[in-house]
PDB file of N, CA and C in Angstrom:
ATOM      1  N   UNK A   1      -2.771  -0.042 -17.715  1.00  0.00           N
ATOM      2  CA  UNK A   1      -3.949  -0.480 -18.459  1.00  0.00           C
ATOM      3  C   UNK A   1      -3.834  -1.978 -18.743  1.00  0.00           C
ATOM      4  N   UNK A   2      -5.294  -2.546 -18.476  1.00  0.00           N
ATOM      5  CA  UNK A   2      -4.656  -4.132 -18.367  1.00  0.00           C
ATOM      6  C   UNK A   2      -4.576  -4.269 -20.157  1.00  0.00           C
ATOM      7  N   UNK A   3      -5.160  -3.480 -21.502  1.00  0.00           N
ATOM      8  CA  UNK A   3      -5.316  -4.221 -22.432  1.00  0.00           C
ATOM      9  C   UNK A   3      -3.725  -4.002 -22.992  1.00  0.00           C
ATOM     10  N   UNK A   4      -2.930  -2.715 -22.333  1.00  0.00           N
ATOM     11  CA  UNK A   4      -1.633  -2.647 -22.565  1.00  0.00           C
ATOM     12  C   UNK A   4      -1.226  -4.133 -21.975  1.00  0.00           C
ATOM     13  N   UNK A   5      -1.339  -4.039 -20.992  1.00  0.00           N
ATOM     14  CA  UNK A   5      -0.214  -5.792 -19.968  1.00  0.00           C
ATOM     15  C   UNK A   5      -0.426  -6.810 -20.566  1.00  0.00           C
ATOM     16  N   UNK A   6      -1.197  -6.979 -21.333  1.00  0.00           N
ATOM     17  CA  UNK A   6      -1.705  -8.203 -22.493  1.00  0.00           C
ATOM     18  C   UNK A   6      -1.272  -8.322 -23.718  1.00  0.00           C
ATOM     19  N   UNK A   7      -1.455  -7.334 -24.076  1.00  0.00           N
ATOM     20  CA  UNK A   7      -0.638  -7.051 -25.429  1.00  0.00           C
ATOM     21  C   UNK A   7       1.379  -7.145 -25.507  1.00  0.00           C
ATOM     22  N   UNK A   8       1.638  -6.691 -24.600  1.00  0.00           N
ATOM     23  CA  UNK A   8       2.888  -7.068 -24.020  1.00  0.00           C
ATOM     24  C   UNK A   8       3.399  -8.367 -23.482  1.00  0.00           C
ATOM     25  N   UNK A   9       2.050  -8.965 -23.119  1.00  0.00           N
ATOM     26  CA  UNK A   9       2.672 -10.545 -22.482  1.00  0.00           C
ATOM     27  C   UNK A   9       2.608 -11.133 -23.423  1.00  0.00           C
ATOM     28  N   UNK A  10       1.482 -10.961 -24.694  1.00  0.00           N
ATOM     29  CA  UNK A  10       1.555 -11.542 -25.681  1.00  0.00           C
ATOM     30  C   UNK A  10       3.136 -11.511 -26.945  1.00  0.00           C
ATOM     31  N   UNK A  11       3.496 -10.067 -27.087  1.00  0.00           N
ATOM     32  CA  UNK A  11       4.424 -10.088 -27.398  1.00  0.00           C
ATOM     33  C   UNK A  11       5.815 -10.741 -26.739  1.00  0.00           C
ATOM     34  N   UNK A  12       5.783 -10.698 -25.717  1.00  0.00           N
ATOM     35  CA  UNK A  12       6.842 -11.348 -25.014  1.00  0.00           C
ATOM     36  C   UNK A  12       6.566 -12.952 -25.264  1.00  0.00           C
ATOM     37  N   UNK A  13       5.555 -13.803 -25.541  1.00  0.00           N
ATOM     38  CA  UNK A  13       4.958 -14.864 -25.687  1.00  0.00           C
ATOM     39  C   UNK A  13       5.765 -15.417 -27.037  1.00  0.00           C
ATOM     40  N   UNK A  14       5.523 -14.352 -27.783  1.00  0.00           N
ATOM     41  CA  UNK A  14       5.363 -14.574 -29.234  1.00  0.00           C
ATOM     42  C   UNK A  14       7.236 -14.688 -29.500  1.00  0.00           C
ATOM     43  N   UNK A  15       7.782 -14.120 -28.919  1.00  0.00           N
ATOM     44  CA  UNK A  15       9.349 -14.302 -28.946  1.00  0.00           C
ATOM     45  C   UNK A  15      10.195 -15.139 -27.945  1.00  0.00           C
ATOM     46  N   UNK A  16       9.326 -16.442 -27.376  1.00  0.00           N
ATOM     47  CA  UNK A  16       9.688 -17.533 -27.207  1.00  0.00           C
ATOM     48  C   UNK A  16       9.824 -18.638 -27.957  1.00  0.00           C
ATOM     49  N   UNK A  17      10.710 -18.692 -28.300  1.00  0.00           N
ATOM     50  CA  UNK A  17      11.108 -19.885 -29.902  1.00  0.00           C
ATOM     51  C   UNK A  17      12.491 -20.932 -29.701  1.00  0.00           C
ATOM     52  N   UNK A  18      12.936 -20.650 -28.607  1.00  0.00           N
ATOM     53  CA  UNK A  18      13.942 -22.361 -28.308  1.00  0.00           C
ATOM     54  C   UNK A  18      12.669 -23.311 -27.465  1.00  0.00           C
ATOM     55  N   UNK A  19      13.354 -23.913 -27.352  1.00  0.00           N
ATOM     56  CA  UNK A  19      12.641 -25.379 -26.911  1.00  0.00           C
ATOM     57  C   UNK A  19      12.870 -25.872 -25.177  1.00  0.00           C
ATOM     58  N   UNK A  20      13.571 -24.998 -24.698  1.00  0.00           N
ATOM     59  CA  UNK A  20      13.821 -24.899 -23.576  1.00  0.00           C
ATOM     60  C   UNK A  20      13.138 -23.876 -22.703  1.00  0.00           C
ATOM     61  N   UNK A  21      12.531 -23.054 -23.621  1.00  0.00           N
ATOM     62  CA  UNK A  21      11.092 -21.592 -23.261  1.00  0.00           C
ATOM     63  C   UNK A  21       9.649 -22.368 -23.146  1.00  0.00           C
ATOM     64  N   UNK A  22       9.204 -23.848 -23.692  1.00  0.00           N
ATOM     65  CA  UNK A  22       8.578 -24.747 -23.477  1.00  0.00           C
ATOM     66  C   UNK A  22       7.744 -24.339 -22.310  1.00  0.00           C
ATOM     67  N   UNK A  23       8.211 -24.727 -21.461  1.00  0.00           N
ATOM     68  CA  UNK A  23       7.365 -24.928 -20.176  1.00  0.00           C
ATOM     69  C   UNK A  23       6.996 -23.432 -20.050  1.00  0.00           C
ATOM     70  N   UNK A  24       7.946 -22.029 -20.004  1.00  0.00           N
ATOM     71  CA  UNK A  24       7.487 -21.002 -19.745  1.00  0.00           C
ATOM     72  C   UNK A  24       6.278 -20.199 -20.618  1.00  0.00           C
ATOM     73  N   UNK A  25       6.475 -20.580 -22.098  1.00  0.00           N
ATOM     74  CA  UNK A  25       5.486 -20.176 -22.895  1.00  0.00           C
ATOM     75  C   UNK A  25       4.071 -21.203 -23.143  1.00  0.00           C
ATOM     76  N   UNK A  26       4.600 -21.984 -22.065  1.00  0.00           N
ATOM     77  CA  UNK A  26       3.250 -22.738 -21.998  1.00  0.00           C
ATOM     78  C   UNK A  26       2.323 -22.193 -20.627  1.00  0.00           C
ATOM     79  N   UNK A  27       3.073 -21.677 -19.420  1.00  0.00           N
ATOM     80  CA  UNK A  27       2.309 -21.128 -18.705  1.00  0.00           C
ATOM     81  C   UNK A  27       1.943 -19.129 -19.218  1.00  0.00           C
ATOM     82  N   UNK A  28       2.978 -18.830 -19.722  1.00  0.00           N
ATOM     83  CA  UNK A  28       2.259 -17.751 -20.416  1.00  0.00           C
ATOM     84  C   UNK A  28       1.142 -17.782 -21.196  1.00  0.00           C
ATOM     85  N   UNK A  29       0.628 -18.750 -21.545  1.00  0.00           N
ATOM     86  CA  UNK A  29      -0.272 -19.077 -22.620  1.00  0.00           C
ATOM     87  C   UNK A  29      -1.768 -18.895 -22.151  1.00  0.00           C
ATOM     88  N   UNK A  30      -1.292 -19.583 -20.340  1.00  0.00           N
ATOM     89  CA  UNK A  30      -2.210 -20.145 -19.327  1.00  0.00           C
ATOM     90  C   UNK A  30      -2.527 -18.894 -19.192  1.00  0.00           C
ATOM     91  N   UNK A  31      -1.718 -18.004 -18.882  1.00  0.00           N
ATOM     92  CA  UNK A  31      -1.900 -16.525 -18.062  1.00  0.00           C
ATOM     93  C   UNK A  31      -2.890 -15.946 -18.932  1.00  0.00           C
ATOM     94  N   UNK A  32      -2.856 -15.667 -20.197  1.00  0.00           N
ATOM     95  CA  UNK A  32      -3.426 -14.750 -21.541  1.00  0.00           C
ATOM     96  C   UNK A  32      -4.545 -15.631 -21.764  1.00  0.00           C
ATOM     97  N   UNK A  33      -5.372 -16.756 -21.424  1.00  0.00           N
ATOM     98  CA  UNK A  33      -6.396 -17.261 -21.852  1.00  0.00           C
ATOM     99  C   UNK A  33      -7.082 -16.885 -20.468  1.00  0.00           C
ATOM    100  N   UNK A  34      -6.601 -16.450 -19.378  1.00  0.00           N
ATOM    101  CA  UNK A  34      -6.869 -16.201 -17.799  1.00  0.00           C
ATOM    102  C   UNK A  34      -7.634 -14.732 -18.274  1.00  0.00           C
ATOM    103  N   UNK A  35      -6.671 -14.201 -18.802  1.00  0.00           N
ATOM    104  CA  UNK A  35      -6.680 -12.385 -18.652  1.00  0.00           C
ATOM    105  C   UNK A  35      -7.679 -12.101 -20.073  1.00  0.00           C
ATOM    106  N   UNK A  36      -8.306 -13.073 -21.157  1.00  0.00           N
ATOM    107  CA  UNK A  36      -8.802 -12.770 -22.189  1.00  0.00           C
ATOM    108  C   UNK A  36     -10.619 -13.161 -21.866  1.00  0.00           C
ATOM    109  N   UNK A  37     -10.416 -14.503 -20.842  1.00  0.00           N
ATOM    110  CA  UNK A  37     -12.002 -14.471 -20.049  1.00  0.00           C
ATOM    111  C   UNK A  37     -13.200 -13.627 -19.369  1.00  0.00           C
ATOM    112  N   UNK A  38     -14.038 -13.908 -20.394  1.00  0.00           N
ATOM    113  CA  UNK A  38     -15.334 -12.882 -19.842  1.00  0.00           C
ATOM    114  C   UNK A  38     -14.980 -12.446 -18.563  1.00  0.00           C
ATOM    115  N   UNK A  39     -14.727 -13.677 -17.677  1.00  0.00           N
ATOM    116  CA  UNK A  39     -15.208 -13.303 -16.102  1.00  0.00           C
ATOM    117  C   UNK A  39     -14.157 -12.076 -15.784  1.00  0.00           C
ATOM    118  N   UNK A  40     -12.794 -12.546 -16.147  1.00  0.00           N
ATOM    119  CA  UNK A  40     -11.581 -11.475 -15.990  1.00  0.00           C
ATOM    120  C   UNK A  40     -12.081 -10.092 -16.277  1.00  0.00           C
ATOM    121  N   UNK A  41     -12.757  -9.586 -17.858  1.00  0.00           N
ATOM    122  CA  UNK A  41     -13.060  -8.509 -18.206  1.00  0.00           C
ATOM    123  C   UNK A  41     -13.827  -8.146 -17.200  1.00  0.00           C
ATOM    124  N   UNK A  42     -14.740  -8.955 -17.277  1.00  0.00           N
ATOM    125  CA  UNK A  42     -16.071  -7.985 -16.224  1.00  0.00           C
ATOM    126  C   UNK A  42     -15.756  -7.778 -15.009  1.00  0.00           C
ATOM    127  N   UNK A  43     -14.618  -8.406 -14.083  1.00  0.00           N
ATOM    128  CA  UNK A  43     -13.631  -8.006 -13.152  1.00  0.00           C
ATOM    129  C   UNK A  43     -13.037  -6.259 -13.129  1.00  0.00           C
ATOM    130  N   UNK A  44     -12.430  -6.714 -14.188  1.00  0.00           N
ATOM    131  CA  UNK A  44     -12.017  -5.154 -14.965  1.00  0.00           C
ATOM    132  C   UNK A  44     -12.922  -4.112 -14.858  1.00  0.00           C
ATOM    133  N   UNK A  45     -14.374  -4.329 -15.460  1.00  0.00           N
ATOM    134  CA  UNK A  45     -15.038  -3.322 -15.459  1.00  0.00           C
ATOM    135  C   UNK A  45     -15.805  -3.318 -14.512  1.00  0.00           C
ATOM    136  N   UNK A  46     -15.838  -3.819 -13.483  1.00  0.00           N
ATOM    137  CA  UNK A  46     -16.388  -3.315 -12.053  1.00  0.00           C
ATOM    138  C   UNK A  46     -15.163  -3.077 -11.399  1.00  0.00           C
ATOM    139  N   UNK A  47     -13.717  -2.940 -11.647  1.00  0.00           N
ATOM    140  CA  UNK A  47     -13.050  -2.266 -10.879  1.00  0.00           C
ATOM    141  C   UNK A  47     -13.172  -1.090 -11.597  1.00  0.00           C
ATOM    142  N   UNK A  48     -13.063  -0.369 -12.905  1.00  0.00           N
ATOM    143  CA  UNK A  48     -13.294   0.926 -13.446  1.00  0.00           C
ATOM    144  C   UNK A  48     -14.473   1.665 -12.939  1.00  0.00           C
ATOM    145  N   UNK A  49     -15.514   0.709 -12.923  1.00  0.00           N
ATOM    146  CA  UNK A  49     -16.786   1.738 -12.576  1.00  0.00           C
ATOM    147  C   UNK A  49     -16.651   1.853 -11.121  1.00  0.00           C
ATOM    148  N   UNK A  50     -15.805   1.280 -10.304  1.00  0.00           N
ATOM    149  CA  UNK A  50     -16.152   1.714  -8.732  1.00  0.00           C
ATOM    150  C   UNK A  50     -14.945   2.499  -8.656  1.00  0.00           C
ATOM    151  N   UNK A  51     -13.833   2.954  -9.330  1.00  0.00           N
ATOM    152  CA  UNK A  51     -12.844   3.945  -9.451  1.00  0.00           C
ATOM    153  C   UNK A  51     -13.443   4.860  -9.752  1.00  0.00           C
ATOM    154  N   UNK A  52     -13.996   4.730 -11.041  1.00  0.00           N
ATOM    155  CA  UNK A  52     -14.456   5.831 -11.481  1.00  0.00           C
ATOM    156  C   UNK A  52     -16.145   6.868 -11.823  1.00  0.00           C
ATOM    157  N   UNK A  53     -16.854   5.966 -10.797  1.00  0.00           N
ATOM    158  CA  UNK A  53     -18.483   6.235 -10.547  1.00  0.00           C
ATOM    159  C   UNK A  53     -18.199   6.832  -8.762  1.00  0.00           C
ATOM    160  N   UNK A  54     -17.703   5.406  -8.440  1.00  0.00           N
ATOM    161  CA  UNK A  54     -18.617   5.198  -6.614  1.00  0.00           C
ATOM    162  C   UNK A  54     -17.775   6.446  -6.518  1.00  0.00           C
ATOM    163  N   UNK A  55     -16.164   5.873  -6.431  1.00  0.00           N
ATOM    164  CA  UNK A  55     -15.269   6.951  -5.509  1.00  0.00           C
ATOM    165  C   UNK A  55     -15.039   8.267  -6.076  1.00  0.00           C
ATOM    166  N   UNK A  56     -15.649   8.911  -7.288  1.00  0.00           N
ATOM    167  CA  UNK A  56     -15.614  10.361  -7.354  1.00  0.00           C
ATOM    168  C   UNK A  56     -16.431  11.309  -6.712  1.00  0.00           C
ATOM    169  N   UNK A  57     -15.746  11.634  -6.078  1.00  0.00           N
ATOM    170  CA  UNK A  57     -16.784  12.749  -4.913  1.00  0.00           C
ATOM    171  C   UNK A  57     -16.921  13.928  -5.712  1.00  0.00           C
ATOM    172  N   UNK A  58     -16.788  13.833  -6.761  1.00  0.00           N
ATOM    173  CA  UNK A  58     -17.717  15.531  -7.826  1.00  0.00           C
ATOM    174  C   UNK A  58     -18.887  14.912  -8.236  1.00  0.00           C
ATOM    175  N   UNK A  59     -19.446  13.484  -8.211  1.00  0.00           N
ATOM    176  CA  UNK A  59     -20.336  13.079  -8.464  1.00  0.00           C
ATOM    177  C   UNK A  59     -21.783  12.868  -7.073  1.00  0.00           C
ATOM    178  N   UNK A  60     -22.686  13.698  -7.402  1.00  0.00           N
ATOM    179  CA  UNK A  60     -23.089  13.502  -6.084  1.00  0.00           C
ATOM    180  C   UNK A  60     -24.364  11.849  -6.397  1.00  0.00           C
ATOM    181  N   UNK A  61     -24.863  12.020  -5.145  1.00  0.00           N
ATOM    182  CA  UNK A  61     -25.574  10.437  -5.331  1.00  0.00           C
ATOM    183  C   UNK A  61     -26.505  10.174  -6.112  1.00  0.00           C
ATOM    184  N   UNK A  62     -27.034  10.743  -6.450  1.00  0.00           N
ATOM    185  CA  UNK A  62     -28.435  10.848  -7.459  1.00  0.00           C
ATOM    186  C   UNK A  62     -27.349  10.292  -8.757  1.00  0.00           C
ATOM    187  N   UNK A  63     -26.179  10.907  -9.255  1.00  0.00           N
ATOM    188  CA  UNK A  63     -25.592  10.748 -10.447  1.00  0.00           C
ATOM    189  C   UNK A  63     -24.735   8.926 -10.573  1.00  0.00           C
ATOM    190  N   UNK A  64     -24.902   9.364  -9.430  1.00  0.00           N
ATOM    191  CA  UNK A  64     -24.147   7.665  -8.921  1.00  0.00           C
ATOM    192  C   UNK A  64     -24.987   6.490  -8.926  1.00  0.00           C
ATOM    193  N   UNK A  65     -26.269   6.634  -9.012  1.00  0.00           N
ATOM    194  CA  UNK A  65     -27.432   5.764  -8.606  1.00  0.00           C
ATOM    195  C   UNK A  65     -27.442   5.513 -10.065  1.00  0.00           C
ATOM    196  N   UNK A  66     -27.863   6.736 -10.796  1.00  0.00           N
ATOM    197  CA  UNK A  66     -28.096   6.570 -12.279  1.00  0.00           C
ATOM    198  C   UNK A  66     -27.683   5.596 -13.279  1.00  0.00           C
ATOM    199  N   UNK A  67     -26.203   6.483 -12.765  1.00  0.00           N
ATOM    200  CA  UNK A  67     -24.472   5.569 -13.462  1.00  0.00           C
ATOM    201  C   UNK A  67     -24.997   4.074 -13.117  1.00  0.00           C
ATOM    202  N   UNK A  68     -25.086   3.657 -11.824  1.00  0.00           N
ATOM    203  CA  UNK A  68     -25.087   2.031 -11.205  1.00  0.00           C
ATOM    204  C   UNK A  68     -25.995   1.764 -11.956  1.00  0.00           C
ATOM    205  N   UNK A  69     -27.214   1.993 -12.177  1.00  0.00           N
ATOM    206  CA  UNK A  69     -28.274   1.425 -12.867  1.00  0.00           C
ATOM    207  C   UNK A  69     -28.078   1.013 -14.199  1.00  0.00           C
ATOM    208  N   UNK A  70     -27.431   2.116 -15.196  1.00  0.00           N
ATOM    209  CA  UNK A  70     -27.102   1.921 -16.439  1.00  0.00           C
ATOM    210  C   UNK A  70     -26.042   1.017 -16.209  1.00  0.00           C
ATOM    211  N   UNK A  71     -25.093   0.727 -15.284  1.00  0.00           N
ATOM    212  CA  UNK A  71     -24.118  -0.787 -15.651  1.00  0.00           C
ATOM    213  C   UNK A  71     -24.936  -1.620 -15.388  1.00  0.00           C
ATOM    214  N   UNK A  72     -25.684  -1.728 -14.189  1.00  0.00           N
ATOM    215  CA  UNK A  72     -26.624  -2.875 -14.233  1.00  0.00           C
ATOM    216  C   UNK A  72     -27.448  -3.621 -15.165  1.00  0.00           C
ATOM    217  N   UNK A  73     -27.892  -2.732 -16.003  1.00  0.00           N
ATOM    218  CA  UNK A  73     -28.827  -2.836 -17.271  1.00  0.00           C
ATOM    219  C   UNK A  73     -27.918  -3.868 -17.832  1.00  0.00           C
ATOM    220  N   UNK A  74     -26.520  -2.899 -18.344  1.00  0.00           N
ATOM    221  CA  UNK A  74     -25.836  -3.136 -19.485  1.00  0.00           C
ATOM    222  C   UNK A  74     -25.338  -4.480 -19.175  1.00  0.00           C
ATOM    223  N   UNK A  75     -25.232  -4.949 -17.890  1.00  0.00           N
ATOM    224  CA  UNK A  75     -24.387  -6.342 -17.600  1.00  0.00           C
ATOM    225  C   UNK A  75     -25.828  -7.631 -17.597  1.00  0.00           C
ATOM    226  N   UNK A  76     -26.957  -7.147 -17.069  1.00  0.00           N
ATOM    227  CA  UNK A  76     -28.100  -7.626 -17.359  1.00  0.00           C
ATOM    228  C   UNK A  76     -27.941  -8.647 -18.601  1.00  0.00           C
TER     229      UNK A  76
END
């Protein structure tokens, strides 16, 4: 789950405290302002909805059309 891998990089972030972790908790910093961006999320949630809309084959197409429409709206 990416909001687990975030929460974890953050903690790992947060227990960089010599002065020689500098450069590394400065590109961790980079990474978590990467992974906290609109564009990133909405990445996220068009990989969930095509996991879990397109490619379920118990869903037949009519239910799939529906589903697409209501993200469409919602990202609208």
């Amino acid at each position: 789950d990416a909001h687990r891998a975030l929460e974890l990089l953050e903690d790992y972030h947060t227990r960089l405290n010599k002065s020689q972790d500098k450069p590394l908790k400065n590109a961790i910093e980079r990474v978590i302002r990467i992974f906290k961006s609109k564009l990133f999320q909405a990445l996220l949630d068009i990989q969930e909805f095509y996991e879990c809309t397109l490619l379920d084959d118990s869903k037949s197409n009519q239910e799939k059309t529906l589903e697409t429409l209501r993200v469409a709206s919602k990202w609208e």
